[in-house]
C-alpha atoms as a PDB file:
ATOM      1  CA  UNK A   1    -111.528  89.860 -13.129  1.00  0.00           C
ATOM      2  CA  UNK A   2    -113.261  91.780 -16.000  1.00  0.00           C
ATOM      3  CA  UNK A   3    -110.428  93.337 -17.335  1.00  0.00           C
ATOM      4  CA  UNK A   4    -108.026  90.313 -16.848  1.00  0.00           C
ATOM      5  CA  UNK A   5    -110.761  88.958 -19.170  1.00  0.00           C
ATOM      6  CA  UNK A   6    -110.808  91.439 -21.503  1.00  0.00           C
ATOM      7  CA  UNK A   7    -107.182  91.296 -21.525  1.00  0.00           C
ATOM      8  CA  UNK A   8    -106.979  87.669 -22.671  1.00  0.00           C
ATOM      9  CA  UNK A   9    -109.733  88.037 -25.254  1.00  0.00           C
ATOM     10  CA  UNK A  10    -107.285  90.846 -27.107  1.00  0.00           C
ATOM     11  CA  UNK A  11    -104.111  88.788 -26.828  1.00  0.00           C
ATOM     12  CA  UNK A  12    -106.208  85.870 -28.440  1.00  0.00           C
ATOM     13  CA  UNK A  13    -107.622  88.015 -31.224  1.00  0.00           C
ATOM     14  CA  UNK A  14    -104.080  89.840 -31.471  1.00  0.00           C
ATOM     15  CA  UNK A  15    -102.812  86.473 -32.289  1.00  0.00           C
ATOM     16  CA  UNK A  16    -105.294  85.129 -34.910  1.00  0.00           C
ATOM     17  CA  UNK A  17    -104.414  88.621 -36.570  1.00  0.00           C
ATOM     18  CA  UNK A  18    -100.939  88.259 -36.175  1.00  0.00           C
ATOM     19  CA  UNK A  19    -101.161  84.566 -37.867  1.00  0.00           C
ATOM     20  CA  UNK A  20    -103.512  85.693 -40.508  1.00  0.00           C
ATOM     21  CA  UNK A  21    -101.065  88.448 -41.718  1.00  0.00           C
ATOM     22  CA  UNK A  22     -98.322  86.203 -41.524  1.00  0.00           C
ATOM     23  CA  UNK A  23     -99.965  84.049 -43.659  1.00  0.00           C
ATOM     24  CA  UNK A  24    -101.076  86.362 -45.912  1.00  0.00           C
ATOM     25  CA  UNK A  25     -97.356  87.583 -46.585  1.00  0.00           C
ATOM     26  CA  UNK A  26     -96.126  83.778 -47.173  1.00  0.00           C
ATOM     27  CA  UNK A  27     -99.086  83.842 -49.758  1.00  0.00           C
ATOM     28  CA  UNK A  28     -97.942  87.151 -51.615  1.00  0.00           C
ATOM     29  CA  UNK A  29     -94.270  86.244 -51.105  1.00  0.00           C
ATOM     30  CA  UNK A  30     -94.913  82.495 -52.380  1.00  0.00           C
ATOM     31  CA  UNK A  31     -97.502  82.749 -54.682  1.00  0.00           C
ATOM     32  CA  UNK A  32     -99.347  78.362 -55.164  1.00  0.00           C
ATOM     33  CA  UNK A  33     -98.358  78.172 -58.302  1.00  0.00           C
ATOM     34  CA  UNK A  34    -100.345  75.205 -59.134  1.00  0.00           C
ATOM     35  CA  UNK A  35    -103.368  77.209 -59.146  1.00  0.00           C
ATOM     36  CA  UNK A  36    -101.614  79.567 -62.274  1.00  0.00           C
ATOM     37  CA  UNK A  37    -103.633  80.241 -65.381  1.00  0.00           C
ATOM     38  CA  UNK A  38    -101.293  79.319 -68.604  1.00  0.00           C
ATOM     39  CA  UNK A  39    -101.182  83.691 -68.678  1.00  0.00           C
ATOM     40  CA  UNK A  40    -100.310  83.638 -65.090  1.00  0.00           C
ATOM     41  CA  UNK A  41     -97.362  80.794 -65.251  1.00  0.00           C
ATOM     42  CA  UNK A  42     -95.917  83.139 -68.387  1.00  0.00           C
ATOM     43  CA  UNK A  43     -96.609  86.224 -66.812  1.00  0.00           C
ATOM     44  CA  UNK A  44     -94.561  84.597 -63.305  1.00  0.00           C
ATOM     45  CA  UNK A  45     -91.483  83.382 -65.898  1.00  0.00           C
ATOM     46  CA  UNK A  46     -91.320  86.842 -67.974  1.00  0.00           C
ATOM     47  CA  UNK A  47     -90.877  88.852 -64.899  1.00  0.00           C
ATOM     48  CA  UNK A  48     -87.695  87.226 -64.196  1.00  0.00           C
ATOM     49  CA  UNK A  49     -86.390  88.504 -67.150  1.00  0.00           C
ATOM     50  CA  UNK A  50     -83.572  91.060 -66.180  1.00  0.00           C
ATOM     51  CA  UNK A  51     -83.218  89.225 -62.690  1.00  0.00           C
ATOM     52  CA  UNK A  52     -78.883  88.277 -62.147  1.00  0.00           C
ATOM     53  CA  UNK A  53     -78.746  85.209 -61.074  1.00  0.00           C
ATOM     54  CA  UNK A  54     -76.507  84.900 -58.143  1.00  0.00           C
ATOM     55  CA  UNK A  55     -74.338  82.251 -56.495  1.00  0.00           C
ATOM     56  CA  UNK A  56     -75.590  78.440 -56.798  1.00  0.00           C
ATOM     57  CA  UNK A  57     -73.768  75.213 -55.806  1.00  0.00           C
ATOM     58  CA  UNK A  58     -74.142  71.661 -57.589  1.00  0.00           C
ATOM     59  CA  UNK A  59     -72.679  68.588 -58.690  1.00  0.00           C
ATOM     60  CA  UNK A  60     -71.536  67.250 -61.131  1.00  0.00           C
ATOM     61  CA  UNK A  61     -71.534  64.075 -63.229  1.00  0.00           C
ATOM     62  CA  UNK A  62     -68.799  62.940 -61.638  1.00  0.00           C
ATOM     63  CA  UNK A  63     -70.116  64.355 -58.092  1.00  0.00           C
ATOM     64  CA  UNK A  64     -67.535  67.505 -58.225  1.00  0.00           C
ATOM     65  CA  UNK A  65     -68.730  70.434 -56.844  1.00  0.00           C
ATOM     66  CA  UNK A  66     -69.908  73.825 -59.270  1.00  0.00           C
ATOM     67  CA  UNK A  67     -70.496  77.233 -58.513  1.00  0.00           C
ATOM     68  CA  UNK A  68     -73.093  78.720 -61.017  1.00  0.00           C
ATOM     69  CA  UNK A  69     -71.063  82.232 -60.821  1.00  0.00           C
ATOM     70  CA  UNK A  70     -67.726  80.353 -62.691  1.00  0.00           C
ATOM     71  CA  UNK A  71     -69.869  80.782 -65.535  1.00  0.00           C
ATOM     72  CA  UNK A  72     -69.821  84.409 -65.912  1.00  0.00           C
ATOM     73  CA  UNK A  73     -68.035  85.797 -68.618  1.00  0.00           C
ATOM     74  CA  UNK A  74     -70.097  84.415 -71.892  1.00  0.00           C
ATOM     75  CA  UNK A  75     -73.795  83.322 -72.097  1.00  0.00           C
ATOM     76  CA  UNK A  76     -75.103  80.503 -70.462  1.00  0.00           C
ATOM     77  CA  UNK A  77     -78.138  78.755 -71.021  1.00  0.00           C
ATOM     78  CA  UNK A  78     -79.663  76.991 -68.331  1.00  0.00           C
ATOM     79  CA  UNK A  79     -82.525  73.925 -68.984  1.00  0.00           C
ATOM     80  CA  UNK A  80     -84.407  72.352 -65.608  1.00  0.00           C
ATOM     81  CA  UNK A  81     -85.445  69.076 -66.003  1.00  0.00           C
ATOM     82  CA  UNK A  82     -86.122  65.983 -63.665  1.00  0.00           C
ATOM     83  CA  UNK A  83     -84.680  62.483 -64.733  1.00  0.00           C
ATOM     84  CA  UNK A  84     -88.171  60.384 -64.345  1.00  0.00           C
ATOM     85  CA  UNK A  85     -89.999  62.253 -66.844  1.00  0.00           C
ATOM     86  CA  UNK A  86     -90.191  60.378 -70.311  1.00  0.00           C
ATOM     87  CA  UNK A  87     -91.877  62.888 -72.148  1.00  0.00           C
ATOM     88  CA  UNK A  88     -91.712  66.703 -71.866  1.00  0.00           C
ATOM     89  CA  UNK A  89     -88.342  66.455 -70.893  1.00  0.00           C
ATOM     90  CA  UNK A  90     -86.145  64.447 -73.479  1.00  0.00           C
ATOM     91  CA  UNK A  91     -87.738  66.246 -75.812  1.00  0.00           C
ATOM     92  CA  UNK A  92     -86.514  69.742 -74.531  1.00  0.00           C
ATOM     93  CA  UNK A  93     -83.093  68.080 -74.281  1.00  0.00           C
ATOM     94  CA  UNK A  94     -83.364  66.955 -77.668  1.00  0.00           C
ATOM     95  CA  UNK A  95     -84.320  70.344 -79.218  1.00  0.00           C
ATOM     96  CA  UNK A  96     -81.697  72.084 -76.657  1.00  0.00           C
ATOM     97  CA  UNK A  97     -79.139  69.597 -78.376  1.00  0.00           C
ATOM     98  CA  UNK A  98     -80.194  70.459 -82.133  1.00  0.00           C
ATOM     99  CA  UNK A  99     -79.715  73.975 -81.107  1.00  0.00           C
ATOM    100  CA  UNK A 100     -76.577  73.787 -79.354  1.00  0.00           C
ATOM    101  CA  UNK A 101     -74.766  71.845 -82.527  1.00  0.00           C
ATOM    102  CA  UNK A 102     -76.239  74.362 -84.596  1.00  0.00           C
ATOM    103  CA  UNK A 103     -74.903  77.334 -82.160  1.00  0.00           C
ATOM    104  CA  UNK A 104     -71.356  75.759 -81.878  1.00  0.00           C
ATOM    105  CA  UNK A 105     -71.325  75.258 -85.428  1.00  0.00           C
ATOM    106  CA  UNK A 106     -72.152  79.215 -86.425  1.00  0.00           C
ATOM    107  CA  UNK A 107     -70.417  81.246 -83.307  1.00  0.00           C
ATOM    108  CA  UNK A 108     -67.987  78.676 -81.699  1.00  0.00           C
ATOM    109  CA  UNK A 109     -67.760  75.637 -79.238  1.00  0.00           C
ATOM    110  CA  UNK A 110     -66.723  77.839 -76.868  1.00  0.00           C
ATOM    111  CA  UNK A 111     -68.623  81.191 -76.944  1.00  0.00           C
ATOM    112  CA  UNK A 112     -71.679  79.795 -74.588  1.00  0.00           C
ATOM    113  CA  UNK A 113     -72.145  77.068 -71.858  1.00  0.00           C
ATOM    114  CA  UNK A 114     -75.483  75.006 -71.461  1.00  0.00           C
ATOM    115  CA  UNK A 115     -76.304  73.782 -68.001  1.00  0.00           C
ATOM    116  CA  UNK A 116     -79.074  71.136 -67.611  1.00  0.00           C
ATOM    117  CA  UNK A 117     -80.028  71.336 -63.793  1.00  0.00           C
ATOM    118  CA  UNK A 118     -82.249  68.123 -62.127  1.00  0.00           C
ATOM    119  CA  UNK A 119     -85.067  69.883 -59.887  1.00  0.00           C
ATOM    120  CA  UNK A 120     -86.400  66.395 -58.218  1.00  0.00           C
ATOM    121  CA  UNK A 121     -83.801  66.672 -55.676  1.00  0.00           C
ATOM    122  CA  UNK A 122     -84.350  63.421 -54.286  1.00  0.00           C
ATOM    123  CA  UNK A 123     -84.007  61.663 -57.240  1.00  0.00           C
ATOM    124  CA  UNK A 124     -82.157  63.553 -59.471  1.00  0.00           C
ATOM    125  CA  UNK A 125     -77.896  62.459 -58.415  1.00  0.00           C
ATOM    126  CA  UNK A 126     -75.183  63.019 -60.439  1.00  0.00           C
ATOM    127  CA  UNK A 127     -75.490  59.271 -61.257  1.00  0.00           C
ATOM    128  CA  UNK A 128     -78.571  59.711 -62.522  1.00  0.00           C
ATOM    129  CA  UNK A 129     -77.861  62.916 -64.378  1.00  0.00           C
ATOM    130  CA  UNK A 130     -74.626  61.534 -65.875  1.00  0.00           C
ATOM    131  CA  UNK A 131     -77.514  58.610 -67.425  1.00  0.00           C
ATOM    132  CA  UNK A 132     -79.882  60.960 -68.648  1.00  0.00           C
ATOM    133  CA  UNK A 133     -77.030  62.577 -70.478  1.00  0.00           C
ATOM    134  CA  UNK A 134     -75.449  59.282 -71.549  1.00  0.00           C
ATOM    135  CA  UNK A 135     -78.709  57.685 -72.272  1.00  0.00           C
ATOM    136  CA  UNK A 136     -79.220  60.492 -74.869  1.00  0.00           C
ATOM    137  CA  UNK A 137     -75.984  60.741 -76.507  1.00  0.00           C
ATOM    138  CA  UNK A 138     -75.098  64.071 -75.284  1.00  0.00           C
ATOM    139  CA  UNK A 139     -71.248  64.936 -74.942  1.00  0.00           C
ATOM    140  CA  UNK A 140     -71.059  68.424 -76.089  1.00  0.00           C
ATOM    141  CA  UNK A 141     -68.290  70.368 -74.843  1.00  0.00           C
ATOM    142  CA  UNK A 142     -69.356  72.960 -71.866  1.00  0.00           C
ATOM    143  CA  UNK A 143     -72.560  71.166 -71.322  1.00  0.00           C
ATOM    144  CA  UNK A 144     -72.720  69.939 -67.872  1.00  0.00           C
ATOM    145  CA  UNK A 145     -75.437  68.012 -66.181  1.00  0.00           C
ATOM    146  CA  UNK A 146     -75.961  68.859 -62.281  1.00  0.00           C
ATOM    147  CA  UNK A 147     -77.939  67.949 -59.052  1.00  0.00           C
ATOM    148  CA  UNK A 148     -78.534  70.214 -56.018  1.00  0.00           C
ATOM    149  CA  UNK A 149     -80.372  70.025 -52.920  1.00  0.00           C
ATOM    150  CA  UNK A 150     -83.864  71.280 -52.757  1.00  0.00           C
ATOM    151  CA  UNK A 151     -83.065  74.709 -51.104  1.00  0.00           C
ATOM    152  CA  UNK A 152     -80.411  75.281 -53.988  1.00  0.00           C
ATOM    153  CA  UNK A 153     -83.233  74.113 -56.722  1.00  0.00           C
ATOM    154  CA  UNK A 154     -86.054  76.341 -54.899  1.00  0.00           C
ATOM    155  CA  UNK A 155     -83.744  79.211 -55.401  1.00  0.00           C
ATOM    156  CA  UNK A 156     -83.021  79.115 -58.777  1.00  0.00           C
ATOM    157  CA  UNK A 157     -86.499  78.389 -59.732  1.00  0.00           C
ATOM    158  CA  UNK A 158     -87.394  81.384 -58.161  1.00  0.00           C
ATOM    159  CA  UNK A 159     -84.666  83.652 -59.753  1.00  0.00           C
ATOM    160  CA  UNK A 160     -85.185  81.981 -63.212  1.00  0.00           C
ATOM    161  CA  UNK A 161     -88.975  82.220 -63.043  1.00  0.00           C
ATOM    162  CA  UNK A 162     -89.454  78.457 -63.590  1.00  0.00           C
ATOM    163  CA  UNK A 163     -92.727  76.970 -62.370  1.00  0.00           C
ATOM    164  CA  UNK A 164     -92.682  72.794 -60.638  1.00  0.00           C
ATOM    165  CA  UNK A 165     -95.231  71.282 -58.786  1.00  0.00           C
ATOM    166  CA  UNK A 166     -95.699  67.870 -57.683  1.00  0.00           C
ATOM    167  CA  UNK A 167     -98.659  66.007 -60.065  1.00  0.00           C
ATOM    168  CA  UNK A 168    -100.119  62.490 -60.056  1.00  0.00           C
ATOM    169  CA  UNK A 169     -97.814  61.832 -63.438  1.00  0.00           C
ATOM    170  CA  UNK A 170     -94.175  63.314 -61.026  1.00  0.00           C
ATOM    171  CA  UNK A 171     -94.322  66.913 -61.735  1.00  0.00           C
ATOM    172  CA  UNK A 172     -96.055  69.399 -63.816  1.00  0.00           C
ATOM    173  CA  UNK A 173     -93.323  72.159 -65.121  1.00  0.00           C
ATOM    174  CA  UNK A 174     -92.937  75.479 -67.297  1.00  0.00           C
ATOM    175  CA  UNK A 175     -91.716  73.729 -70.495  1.00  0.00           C
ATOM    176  CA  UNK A 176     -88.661  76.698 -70.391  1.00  0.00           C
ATOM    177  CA  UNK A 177     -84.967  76.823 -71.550  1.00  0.00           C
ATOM    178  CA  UNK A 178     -83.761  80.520 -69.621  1.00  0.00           C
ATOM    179  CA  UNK A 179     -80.065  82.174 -71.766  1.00  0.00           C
ATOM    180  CA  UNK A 180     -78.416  83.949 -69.178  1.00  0.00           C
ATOM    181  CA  UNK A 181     -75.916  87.077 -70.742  1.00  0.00           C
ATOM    182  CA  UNK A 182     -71.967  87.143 -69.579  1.00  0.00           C
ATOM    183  CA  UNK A 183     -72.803  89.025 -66.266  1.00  0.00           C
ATOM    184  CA  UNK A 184     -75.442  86.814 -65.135  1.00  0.00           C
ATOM    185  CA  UNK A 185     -78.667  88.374 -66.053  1.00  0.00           C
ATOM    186  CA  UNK A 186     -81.622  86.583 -66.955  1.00  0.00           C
ATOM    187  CA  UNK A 187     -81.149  87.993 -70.981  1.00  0.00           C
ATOM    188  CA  UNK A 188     -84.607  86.122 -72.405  1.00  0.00           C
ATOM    189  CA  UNK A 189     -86.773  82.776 -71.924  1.00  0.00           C
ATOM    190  CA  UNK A 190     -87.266  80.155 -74.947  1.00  0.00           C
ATOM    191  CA  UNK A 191     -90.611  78.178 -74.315  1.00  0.00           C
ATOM    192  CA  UNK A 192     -92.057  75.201 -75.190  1.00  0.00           C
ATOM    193  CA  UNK A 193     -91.134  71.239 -75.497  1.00  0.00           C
ATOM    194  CA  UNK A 194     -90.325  71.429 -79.190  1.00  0.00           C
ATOM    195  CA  UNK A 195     -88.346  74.827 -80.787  1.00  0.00           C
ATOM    196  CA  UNK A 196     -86.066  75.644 -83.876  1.00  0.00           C
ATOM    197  CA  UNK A 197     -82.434  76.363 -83.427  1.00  0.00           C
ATOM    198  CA  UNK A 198     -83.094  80.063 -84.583  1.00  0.00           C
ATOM    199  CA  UNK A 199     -85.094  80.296 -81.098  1.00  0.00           C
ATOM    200  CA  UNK A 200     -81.972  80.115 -79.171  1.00  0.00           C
ATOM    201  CA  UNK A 201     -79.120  80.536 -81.243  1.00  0.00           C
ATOM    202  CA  UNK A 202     -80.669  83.985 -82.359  1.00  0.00           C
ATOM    203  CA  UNK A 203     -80.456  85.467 -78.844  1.00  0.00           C
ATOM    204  CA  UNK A 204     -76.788  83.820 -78.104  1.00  0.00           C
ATOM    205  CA  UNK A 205     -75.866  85.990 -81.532  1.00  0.00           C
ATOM    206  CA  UNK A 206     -77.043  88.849 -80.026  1.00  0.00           C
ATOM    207  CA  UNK A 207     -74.680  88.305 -76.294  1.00  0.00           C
ATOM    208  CA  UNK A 208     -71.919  86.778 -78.241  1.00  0.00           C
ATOM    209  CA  UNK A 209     -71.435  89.348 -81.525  1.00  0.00           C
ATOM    210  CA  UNK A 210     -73.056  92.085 -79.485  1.00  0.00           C
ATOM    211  CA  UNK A 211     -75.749  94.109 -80.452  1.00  0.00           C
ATOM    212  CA  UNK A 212     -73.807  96.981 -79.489  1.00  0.00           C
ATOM    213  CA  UNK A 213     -70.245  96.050 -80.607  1.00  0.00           C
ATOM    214  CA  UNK A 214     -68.356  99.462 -81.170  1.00  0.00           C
ATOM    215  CA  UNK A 215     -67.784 100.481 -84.935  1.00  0.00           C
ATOM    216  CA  UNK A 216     -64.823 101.867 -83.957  1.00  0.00           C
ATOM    217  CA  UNK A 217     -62.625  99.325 -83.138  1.00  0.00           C
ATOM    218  CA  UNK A 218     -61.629  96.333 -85.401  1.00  0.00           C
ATOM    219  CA  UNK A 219     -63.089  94.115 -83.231  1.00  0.00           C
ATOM    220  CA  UNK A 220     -66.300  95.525 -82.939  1.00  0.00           C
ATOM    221  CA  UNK A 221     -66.805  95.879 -86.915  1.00  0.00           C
ATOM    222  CA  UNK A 222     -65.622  92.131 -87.105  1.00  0.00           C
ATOM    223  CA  UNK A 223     -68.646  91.252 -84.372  1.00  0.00           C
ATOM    224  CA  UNK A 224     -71.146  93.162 -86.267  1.00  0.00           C
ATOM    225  CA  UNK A 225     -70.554  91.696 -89.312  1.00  0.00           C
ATOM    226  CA  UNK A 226     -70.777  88.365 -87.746  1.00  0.00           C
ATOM    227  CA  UNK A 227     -73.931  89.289 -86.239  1.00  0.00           C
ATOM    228  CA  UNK A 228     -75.736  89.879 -89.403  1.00  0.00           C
ATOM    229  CA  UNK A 229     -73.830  87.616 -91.604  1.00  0.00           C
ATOM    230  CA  UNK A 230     -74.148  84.289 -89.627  1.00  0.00           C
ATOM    231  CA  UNK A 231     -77.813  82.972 -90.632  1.00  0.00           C
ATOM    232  CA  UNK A 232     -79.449  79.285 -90.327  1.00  0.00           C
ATOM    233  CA  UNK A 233     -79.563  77.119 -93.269  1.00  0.00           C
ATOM    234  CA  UNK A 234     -82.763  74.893 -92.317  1.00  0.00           C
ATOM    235  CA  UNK A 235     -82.005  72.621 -95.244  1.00  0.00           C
ATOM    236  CA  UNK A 236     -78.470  71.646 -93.280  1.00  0.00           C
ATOM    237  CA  UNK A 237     -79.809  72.544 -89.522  1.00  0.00           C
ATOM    238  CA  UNK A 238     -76.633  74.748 -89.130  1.00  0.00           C
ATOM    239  CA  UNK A 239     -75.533  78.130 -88.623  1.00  0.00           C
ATOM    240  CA  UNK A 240     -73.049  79.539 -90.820  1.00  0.00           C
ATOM    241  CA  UNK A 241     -71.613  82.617 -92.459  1.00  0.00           C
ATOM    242  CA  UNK A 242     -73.143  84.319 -95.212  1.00  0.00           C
ATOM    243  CA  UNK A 243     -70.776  86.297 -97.538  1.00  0.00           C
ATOM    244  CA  UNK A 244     -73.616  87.536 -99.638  1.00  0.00           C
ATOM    245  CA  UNK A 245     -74.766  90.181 -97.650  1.00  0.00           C
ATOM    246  CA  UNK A 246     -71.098  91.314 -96.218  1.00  0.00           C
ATOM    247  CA  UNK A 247     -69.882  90.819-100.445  1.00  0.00           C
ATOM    248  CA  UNK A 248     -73.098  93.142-101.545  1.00  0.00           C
ATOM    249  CA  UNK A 249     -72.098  95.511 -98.684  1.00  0.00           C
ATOM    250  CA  UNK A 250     -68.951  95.617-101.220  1.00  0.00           C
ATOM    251  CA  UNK A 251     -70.495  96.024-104.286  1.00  0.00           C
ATOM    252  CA  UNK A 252     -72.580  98.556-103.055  1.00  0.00           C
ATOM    253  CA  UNK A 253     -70.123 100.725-101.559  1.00  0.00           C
ATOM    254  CA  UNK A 254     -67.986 100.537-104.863  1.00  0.00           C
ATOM    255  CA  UNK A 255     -70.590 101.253-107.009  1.00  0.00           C
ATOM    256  CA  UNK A 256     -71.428 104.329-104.859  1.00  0.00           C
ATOM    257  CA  UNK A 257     -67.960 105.565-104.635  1.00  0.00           C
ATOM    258  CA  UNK A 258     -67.827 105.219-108.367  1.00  0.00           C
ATOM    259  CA  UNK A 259     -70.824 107.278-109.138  1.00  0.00           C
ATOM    260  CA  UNK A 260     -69.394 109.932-106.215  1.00  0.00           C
ATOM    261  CA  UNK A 261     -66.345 110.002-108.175  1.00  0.00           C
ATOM    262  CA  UNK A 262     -67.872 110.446-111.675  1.00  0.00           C
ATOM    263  CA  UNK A 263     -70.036 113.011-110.330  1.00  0.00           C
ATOM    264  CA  UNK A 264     -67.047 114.915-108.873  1.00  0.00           C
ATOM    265  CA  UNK A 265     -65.505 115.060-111.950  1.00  0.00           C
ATOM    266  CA  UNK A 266     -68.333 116.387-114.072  1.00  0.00           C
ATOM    267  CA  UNK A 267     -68.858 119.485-111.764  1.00  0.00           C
ATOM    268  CA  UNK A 268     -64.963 120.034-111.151  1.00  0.00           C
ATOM    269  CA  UNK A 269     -64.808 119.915-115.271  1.00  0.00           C
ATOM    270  CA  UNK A 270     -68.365 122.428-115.014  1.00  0.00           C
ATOM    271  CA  UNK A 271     -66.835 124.201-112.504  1.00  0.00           C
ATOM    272  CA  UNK A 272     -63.073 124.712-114.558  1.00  0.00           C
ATOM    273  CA  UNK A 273     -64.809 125.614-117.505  1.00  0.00           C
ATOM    274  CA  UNK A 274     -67.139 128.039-116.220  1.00  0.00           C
ATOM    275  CA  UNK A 275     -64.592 129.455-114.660  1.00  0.00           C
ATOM    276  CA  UNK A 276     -62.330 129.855-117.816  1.00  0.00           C
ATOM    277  CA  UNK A 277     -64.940 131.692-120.006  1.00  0.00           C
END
């Protein structure tokens, strides 16, 4: 009787410790994020920085189905909203629109896509995506507005680094817009309700021209000079190219060759004359 006793009393405690690990792994793998410091919620977001974000399925405006990975091959950025809010959210749309006529403008409509994704999946359908698109006058081309279930939206969250949590006023969010490079990896975060055009179209220079183009190819000198030559005129809120710097380049490189050649000539004259006497 004892040790039947004893036996029951270890498979009890053997199952409050087996619950209380458990637990403590959904904690460290799931971290209540509504609890994070301001440090904590950028600290959460930066470490997804480098992440590749894999395969994700939504809808459409028009309730047609998109895959996340048909994206790859130029940067993407990628904006989470949720269609109730009447604050923090237009106004990262708004800014994310100033920046994307601005980045269309300097490196081409078609060198980037934007993707605006609804996280209040019970809410957020492509009917009321296409209206929060419509009701702000957005029509860019490769800007598409999308809904997905909650598992989908948990994902991506995750992968991007993007904090939501339910609040007495709907939700309480990272105010973050996430550009994604051409092979899917998380490339850098912009934060904040309000932001320039230089705070995202800066980074898409970088994937587009390439920060590494190759020197050697025409191509590549063609990117680089792009790279450094397209700059934002604040006084037009546009992007566009700057001969000055490319024209200098020039300038410089004549004058240089000119001295070179002057020089060259005085010591091949020293050089015949000295050689003559």
């Amino acid at each position: 009787m004892a040790r039947c006793l004893a036996f029951k009393i270890l498979a009890i405690v053997w199952c409050v410790a087996a619950a209380a690990l458990t637990a403590t792994a959904r904690e460290t793998e799931t971290p209540d994020v509504s609890k994070f410091t301001e440090a904590q919620a950028v600290a959460f977001s930066q470490a997804a920085i480098g992440r590749t974000v894999g395969r994700h399925e939504f809808l459409d405006r028009q309730s047609q189905s998109i895959d996340l990975t048909q994206f790859r091959g130029k940067p993407l950025i990628i904006s989470m909203v949720y269609t109730s809010c009447y604050h923090t959210c237009p106004m990262i749309t708004q800014a994310l629109e100033r920046s994307v006529i601005a980045a269309q403008s300097g490196l081409g409509p078609d060198s980037f896509s934007v993707l605006t994704v609804g996280f209040d999946s019970a809410e957020d359908t492509p009917d009321r995506m296409r209206t929060y698109a419509r009701q702000r006058g957005i029509d860019a081309r490769n800007w598409h507005f999308v809904s997905a279930t909650n598992e989908v939206v948990r994902s991506l969250s995750d992968t991007l680094g993007f904090i939501f949590f339910p609040s007495a006023k709907g939700y309480d969010h990272l105010a973050q817009t996430t550009i994604v490079d051409a092979d899917g990896k998380i490339y850098t975060h912009v934060y904040g309700a309000e932001f320039s055009p230089p705070s995202v179209v800066e980074p898409l220079k970088q994937l587009v021209f390439g920060l590494n183009a190759s020197l050697v190819t025409v191509d590549g000198i063609i990117d680089r000079v792009r790279l450094f030559c397209t700059i934002y005129d604040p006084r037009s809120d546009r992007y566009r190219f700057d001969y000055s710097l490319f024209v200098g380049l020039i300038i410089g490189s004549l004058c240089l060759s000119g001295v070179a050649i002057v020089i060259g000539r005085n010591v091949w004259r020293l050089w015949r004359g000295g050689k003559t006497a």
